[in-house]
C-alpha atoms as a PDB file:
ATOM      1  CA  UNK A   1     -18.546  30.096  16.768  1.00  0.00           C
ATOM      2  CA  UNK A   2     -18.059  30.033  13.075  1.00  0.00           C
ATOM      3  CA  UNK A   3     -16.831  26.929  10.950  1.00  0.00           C
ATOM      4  CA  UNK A   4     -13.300  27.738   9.458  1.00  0.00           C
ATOM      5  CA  UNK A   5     -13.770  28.032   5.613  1.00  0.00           C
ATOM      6  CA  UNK A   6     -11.942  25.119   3.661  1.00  0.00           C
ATOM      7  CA  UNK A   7     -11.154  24.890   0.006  1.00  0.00           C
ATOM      8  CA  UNK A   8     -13.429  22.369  -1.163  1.00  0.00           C
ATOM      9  CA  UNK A   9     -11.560  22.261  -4.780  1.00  0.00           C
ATOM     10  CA  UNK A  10      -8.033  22.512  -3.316  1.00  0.00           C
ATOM     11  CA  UNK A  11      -7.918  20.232  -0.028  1.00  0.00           C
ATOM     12  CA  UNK A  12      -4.529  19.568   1.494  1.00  0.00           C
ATOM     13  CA  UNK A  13      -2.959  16.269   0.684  1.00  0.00           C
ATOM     14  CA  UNK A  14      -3.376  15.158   5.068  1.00  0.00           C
ATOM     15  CA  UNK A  15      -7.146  15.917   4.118  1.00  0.00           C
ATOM     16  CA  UNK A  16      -7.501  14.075   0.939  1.00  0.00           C
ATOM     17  CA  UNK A  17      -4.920  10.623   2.321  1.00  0.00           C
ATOM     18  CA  UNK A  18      -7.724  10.534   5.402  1.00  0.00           C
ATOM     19  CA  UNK A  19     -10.612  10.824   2.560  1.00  0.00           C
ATOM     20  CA  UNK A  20     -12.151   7.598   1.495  1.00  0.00           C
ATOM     21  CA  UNK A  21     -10.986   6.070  -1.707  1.00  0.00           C
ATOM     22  CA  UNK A  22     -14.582   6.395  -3.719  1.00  0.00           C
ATOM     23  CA  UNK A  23     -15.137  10.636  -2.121  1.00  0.00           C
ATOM     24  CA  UNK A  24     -11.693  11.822  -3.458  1.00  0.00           C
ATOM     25  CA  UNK A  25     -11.036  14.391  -5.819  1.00  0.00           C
ATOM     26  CA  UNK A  26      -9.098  11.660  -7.856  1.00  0.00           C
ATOM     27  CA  UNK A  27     -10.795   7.986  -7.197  1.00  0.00           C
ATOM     28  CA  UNK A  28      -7.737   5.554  -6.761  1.00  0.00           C
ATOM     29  CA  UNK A  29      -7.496   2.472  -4.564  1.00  0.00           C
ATOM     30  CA  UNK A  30      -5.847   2.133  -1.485  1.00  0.00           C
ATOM     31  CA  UNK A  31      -3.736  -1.294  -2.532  1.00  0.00           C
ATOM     32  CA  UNK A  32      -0.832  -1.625  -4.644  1.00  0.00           C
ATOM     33  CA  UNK A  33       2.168  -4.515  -5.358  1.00  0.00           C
ATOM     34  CA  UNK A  34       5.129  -5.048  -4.041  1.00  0.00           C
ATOM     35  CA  UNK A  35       8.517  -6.292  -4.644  1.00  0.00           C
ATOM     36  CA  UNK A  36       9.494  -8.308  -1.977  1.00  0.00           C
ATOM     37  CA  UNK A  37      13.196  -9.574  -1.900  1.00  0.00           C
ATOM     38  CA  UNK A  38      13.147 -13.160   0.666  1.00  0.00           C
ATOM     39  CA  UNK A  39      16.059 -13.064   3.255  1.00  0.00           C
ATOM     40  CA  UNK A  40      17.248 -16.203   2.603  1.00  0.00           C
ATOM     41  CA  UNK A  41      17.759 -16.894  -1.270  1.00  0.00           C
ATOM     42  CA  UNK A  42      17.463 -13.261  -2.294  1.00  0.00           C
ATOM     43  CA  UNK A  43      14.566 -14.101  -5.081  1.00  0.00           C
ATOM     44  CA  UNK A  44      12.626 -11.280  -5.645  1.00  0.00           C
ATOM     45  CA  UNK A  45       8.897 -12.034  -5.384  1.00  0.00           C
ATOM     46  CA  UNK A  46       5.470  -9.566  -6.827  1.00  0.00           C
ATOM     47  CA  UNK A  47       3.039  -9.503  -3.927  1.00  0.00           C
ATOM     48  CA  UNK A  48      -0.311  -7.943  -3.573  1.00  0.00           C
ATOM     49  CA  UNK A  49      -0.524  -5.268  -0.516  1.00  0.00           C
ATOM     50  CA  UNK A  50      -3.639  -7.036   0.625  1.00  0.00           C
ATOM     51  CA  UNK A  51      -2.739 -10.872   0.255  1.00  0.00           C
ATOM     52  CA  UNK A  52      -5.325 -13.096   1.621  1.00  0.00           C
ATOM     53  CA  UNK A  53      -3.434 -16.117   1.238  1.00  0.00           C
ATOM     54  CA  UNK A  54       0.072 -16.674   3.140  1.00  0.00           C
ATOM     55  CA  UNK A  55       2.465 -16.032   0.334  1.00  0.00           C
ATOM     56  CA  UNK A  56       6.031 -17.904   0.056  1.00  0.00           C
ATOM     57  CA  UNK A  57       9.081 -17.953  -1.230  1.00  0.00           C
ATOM     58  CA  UNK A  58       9.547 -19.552  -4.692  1.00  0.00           C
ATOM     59  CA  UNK A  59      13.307 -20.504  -4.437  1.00  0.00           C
ATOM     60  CA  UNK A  60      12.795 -21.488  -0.806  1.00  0.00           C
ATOM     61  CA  UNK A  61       9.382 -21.894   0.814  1.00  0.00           C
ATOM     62  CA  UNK A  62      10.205 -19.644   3.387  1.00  0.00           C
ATOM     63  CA  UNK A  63       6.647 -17.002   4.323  1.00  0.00           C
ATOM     64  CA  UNK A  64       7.405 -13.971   3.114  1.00  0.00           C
ATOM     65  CA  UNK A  65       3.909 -12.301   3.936  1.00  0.00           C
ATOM     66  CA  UNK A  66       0.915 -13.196   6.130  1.00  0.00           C
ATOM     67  CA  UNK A  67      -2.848 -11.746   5.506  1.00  0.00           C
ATOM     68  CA  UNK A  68      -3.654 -10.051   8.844  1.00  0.00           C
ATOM     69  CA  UNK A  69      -7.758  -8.977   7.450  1.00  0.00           C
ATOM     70  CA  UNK A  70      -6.610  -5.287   6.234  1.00  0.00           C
ATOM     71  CA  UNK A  71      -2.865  -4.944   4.895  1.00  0.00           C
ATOM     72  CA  UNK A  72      -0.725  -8.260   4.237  1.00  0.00           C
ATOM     73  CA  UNK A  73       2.095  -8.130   7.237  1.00  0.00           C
ATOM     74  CA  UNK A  74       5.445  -9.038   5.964  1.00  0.00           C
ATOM     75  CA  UNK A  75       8.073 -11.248   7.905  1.00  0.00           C
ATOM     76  CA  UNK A  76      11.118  -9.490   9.629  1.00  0.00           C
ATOM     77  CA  UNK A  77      14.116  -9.670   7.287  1.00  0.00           C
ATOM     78  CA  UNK A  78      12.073  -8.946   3.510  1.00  0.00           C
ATOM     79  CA  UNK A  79      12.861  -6.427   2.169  1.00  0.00           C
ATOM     80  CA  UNK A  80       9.875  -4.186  -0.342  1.00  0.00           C
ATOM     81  CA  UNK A  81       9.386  -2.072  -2.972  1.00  0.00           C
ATOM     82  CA  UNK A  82       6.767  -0.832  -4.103  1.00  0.00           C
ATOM     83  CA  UNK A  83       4.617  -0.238  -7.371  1.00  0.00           C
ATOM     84  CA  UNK A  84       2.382   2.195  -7.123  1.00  0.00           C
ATOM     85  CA  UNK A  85       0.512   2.359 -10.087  1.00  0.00           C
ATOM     86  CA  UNK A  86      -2.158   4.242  -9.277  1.00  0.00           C
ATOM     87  CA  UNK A  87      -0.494   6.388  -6.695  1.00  0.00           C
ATOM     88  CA  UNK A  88      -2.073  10.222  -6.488  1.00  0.00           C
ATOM     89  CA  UNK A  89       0.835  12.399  -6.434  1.00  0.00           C
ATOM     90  CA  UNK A  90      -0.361  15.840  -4.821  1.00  0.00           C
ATOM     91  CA  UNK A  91       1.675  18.474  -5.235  1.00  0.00           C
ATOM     92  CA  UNK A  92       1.588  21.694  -4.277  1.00  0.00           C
END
């Protein structure tokens, strides 16, 4: 059976989000910062995407995020948003 033929120069963007960061077209890292709004006193908060420490509330105290060994996994309630600074937009 032959191998389907793929565009090496022109991959499509499922192809190139599965890719390792270092063997894509454009080198970016997979982390970014986030604004995360606590539940209780409403301050709004910059956290990393990958936080290693538990980060809390500066207003309250109250853990906003929790490191987990990959992705930082935020309590129920925050809200986010994100800045993507190095995001790779792909479009077509």
């Amino acid at each position: 059976m032959p191998k389907m033929m793929s565009d090496l120069l022109h991959p499509t963007p499922e192809e190139e989000r599965r890719r390792h960061k270092k063997k894509r077209l454009v080198q970016c890292p997979n982390s970014y910062f986030m604004d995360v709004k606590c539940p209780g006193c409403y301050k709004i908060t910059t956290v990393f995407s990958h936080a290693q420490t538990v980060v809390l509330c500066v207003g309250c105290s109250t853990v906003l995020c929790q490191p987990t060994g990959g992705k930082a996994r935020l309590t129920e309630g925050s809200f986010t948003r994100t800045h993507n600074i190095w995001v790779m937009s792909l479009t077509l």
